[in-house]
PDB file of N, CA and C in Angstrom:
ATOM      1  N   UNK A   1      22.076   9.462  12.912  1.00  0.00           N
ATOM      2  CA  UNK A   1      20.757   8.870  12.918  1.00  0.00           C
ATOM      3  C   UNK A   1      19.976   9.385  11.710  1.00  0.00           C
ATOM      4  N   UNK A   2      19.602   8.743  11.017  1.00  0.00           N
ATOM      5  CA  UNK A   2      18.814   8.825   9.840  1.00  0.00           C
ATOM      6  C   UNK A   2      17.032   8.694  10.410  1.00  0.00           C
ATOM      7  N   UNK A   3      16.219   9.999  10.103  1.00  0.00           N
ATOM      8  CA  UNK A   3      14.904  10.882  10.052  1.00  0.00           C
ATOM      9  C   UNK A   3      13.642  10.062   9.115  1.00  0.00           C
ATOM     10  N   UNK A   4      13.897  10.167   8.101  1.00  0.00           N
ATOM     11  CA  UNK A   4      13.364   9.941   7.307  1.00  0.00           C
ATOM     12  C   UNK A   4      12.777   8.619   7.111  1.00  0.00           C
ATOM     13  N   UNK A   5      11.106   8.109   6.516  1.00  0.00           N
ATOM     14  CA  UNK A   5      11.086   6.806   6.680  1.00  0.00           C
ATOM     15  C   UNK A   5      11.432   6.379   5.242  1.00  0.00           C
ATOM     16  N   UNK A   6      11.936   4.721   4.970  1.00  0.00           N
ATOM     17  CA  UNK A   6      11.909   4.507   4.201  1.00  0.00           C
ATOM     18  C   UNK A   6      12.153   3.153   4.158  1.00  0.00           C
ATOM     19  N   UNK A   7      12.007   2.008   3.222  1.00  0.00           N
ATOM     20  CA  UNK A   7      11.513   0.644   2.760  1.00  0.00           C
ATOM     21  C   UNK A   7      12.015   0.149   1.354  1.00  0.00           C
ATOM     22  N   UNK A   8      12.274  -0.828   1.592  1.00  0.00           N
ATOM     23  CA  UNK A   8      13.035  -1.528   0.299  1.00  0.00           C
ATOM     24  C   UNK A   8      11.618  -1.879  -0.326  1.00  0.00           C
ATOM     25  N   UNK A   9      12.233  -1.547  -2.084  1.00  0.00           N
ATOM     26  CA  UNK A   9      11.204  -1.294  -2.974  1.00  0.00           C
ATOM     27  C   UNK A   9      11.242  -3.016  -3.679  1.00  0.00           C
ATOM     28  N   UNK A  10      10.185  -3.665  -3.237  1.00  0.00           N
ATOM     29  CA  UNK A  10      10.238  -5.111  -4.446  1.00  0.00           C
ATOM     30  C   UNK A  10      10.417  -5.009  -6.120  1.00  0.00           C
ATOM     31  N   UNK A  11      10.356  -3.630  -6.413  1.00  0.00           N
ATOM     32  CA  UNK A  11      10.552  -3.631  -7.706  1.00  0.00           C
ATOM     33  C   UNK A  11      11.294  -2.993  -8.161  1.00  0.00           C
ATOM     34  N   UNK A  12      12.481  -2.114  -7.353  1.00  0.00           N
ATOM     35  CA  UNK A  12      13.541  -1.982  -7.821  1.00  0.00           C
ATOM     36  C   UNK A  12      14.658  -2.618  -7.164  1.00  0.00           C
ATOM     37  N   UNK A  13      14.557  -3.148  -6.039  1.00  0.00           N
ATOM     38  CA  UNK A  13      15.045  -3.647  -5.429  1.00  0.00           C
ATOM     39  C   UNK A  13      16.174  -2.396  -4.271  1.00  0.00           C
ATOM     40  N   UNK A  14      16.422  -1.231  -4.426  1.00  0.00           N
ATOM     41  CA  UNK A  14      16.916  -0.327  -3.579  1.00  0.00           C
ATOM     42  C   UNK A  14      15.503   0.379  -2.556  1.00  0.00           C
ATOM     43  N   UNK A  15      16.540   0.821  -1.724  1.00  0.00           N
ATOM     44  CA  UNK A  15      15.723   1.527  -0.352  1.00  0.00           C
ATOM     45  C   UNK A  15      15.475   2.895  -0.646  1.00  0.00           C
ATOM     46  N   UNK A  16      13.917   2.875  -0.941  1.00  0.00           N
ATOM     47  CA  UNK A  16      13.691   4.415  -1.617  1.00  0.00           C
ATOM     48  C   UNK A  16      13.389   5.206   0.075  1.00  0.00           C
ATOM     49  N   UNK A  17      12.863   6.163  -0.426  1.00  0.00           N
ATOM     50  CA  UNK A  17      12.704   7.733   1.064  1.00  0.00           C
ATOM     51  C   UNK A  17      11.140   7.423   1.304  1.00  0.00           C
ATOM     52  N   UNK A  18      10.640   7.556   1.835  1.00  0.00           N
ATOM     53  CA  UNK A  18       8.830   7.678   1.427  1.00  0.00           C
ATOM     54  C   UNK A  18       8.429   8.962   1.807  1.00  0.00           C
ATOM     55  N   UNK A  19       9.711   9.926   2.314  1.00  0.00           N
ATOM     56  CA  UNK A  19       8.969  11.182   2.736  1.00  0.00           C
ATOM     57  C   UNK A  19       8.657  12.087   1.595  1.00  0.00           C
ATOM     58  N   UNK A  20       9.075  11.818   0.177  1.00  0.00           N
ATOM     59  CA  UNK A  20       8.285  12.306  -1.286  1.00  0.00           C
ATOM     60  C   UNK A  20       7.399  11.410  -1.647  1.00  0.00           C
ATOM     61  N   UNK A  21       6.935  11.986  -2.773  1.00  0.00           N
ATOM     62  CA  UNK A  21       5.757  11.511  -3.586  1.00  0.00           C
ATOM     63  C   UNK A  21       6.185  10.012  -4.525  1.00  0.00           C
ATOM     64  N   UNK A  22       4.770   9.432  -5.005  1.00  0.00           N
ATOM     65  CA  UNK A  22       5.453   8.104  -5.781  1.00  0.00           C
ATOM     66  C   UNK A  22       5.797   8.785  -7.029  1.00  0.00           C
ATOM     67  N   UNK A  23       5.558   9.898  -7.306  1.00  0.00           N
ATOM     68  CA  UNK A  23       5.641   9.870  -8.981  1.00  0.00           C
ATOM     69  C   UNK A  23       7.764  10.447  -8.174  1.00  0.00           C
ATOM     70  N   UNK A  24       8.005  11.686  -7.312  1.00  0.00           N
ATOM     71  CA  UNK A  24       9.204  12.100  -7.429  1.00  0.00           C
ATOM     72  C   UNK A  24      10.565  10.180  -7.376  1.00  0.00           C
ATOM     73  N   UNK A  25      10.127   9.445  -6.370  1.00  0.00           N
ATOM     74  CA  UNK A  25      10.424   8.304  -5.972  1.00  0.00           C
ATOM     75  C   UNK A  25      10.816   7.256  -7.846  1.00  0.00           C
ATOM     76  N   UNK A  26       9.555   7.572  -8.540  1.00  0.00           N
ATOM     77  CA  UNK A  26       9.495   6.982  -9.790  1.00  0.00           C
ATOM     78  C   UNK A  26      10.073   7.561 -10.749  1.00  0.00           C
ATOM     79  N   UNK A  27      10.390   8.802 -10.994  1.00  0.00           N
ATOM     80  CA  UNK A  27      11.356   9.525 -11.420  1.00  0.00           C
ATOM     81  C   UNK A  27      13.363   8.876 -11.266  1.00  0.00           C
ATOM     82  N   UNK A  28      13.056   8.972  -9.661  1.00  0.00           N
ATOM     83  CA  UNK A  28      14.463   8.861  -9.426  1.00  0.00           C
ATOM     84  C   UNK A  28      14.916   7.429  -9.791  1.00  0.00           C
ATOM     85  N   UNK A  29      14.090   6.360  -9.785  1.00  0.00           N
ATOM     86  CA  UNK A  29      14.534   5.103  -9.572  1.00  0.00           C
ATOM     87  C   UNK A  29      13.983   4.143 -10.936  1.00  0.00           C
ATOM     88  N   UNK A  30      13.466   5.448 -12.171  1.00  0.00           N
ATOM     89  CA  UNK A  30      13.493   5.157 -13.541  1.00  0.00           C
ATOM     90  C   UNK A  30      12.361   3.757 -13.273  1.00  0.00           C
ATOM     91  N   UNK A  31      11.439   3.824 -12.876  1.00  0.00           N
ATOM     92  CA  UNK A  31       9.804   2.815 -12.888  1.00  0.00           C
ATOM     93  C   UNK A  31       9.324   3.596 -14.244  1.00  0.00           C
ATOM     94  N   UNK A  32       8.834   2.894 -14.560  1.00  0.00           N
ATOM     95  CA  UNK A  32       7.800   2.547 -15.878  1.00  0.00           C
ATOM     96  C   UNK A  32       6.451   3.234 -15.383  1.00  0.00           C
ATOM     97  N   UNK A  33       5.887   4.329 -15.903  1.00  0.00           N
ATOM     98  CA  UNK A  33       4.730   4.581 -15.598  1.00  0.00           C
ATOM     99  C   UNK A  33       3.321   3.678 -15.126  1.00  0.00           C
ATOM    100  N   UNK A  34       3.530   2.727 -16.045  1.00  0.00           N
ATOM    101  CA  UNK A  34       2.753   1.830 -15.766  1.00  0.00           C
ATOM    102  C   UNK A  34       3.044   0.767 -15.048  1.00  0.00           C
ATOM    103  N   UNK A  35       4.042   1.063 -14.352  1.00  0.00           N
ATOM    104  CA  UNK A  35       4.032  -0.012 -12.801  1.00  0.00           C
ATOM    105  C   UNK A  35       3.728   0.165 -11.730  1.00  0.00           C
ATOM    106  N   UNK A  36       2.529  -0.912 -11.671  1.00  0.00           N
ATOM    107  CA  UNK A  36       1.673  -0.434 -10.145  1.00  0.00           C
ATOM    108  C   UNK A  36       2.679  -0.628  -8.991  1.00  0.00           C
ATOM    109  N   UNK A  37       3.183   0.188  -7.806  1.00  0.00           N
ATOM    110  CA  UNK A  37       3.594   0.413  -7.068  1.00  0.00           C
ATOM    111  C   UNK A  37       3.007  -0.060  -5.727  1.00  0.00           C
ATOM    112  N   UNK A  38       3.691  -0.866  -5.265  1.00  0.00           N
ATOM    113  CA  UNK A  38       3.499  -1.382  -4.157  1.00  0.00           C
ATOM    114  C   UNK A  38       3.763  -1.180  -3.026  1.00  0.00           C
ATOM    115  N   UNK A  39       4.628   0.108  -3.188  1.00  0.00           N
ATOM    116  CA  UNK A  39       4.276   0.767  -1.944  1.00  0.00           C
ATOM    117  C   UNK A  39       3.799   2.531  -1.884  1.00  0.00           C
ATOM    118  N   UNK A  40       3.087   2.258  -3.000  1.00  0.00           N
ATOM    119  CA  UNK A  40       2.341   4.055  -2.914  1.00  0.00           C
ATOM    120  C   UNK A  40       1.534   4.492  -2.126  1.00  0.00           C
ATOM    121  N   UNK A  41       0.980   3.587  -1.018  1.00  0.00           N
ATOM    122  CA  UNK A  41       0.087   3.891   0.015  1.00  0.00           C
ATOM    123  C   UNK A  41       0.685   4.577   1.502  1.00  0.00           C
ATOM    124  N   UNK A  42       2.678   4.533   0.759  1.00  0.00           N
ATOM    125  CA  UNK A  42       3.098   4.820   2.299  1.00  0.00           C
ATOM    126  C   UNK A  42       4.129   5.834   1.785  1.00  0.00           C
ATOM    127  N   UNK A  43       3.893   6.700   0.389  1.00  0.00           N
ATOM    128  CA  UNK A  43       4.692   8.087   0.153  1.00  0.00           C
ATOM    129  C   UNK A  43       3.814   8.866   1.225  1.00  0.00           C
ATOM    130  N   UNK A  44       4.471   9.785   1.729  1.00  0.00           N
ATOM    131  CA  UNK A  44       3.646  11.250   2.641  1.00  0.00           C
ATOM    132  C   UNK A  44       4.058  12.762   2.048  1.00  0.00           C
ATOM    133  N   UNK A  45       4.770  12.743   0.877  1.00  0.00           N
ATOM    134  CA  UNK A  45       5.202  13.268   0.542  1.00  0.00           C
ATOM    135  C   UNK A  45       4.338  15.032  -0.102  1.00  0.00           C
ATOM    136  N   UNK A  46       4.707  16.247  -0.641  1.00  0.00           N
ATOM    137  CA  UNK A  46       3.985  16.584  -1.822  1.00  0.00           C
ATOM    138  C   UNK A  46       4.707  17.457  -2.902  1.00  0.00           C
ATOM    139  N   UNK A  47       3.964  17.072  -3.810  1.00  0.00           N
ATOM    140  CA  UNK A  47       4.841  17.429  -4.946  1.00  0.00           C
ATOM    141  C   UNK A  47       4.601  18.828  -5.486  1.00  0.00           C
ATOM    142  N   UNK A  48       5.387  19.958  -4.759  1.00  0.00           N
ATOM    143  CA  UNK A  48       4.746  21.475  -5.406  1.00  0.00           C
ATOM    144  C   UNK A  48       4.864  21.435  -6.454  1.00  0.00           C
ATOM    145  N   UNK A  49       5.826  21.154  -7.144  1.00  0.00           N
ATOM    146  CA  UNK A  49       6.240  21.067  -9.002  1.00  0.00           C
ATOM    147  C   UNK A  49       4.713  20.520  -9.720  1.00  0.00           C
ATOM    148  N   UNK A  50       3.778  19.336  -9.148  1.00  0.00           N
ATOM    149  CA  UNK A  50       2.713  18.718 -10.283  1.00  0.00           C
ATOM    150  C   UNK A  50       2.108  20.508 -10.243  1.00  0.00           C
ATOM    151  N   UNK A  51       1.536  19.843 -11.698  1.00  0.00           N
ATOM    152  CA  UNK A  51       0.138  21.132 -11.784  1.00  0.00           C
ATOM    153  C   UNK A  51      -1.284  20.494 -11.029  1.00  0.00           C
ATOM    154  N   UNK A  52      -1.665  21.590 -11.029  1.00  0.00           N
ATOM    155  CA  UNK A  52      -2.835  21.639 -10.492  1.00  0.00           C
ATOM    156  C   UNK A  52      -3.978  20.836 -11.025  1.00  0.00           C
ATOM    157  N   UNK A  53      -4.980  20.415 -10.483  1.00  0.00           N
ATOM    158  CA  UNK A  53      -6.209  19.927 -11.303  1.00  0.00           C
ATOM    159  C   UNK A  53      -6.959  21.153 -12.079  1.00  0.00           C
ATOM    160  N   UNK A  54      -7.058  21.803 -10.431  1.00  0.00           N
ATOM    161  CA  UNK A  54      -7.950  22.745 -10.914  1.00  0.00           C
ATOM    162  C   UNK A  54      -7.240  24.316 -11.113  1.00  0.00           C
ATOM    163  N   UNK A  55      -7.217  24.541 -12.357  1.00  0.00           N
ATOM    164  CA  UNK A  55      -6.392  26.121 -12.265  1.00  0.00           C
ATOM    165  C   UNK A  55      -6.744  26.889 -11.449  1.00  0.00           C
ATOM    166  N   UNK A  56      -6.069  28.098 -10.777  1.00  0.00           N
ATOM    167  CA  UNK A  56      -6.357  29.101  -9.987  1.00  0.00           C
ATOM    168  C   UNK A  56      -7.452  29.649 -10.518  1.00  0.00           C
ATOM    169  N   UNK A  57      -7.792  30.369 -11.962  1.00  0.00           N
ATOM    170  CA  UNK A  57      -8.910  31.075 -12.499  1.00  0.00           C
ATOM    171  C   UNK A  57     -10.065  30.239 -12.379  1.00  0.00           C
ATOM    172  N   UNK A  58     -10.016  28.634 -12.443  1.00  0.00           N
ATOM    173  CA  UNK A  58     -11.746  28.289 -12.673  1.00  0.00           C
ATOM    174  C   UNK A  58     -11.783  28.266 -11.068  1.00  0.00           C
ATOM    175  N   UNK A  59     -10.878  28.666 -10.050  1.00  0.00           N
ATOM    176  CA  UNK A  59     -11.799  28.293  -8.750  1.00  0.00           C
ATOM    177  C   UNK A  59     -11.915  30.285  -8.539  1.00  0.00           C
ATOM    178  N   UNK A  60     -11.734  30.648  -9.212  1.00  0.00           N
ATOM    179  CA  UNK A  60     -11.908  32.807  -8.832  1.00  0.00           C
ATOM    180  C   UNK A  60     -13.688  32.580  -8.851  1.00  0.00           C
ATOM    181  N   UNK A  61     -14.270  33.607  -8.075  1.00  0.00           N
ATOM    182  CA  UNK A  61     -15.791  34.059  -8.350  1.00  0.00           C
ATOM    183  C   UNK A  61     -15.833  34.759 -10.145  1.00  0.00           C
ATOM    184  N   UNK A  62     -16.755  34.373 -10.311  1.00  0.00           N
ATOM    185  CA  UNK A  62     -16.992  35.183 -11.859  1.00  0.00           C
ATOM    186  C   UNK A  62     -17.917  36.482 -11.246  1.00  0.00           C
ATOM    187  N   UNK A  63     -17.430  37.512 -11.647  1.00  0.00           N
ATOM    188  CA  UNK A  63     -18.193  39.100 -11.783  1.00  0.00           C
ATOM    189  C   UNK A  63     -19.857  38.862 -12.245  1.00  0.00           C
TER     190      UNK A  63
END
């Protein structure tokens, strides 16, 4: 029995995972940055590898 959810992609045409992120998903299945994704509303995924917005130091108290 297969866990994991997942949905055939209209634009690559294979059955991606949705339990990662769209960018790991867009990686694997070689999308074009600039293709809006039609199903990015249903990754649940998270990606420890992205960086951060906000660095660890600008959220520290300043002395």
């Amino acid at each position: 029995m297969f866990d994991s959810p997942f949905e055939r992609c209209p634009v690559c045409g294979q059955f991606v995972m949705l339990d990662q992120t769209q960018a790991q998903c867009a990686r694997e299945h070689h999308c074009h940055p600039s293709v809006d994704c039609p199903l990015r509303k249903y990754f649940t995924g998270h990606d420890f590898g992205e960086k951060k917005k906000h660095p660890a130091k600008a959220l520290r108290r300043k002395p």
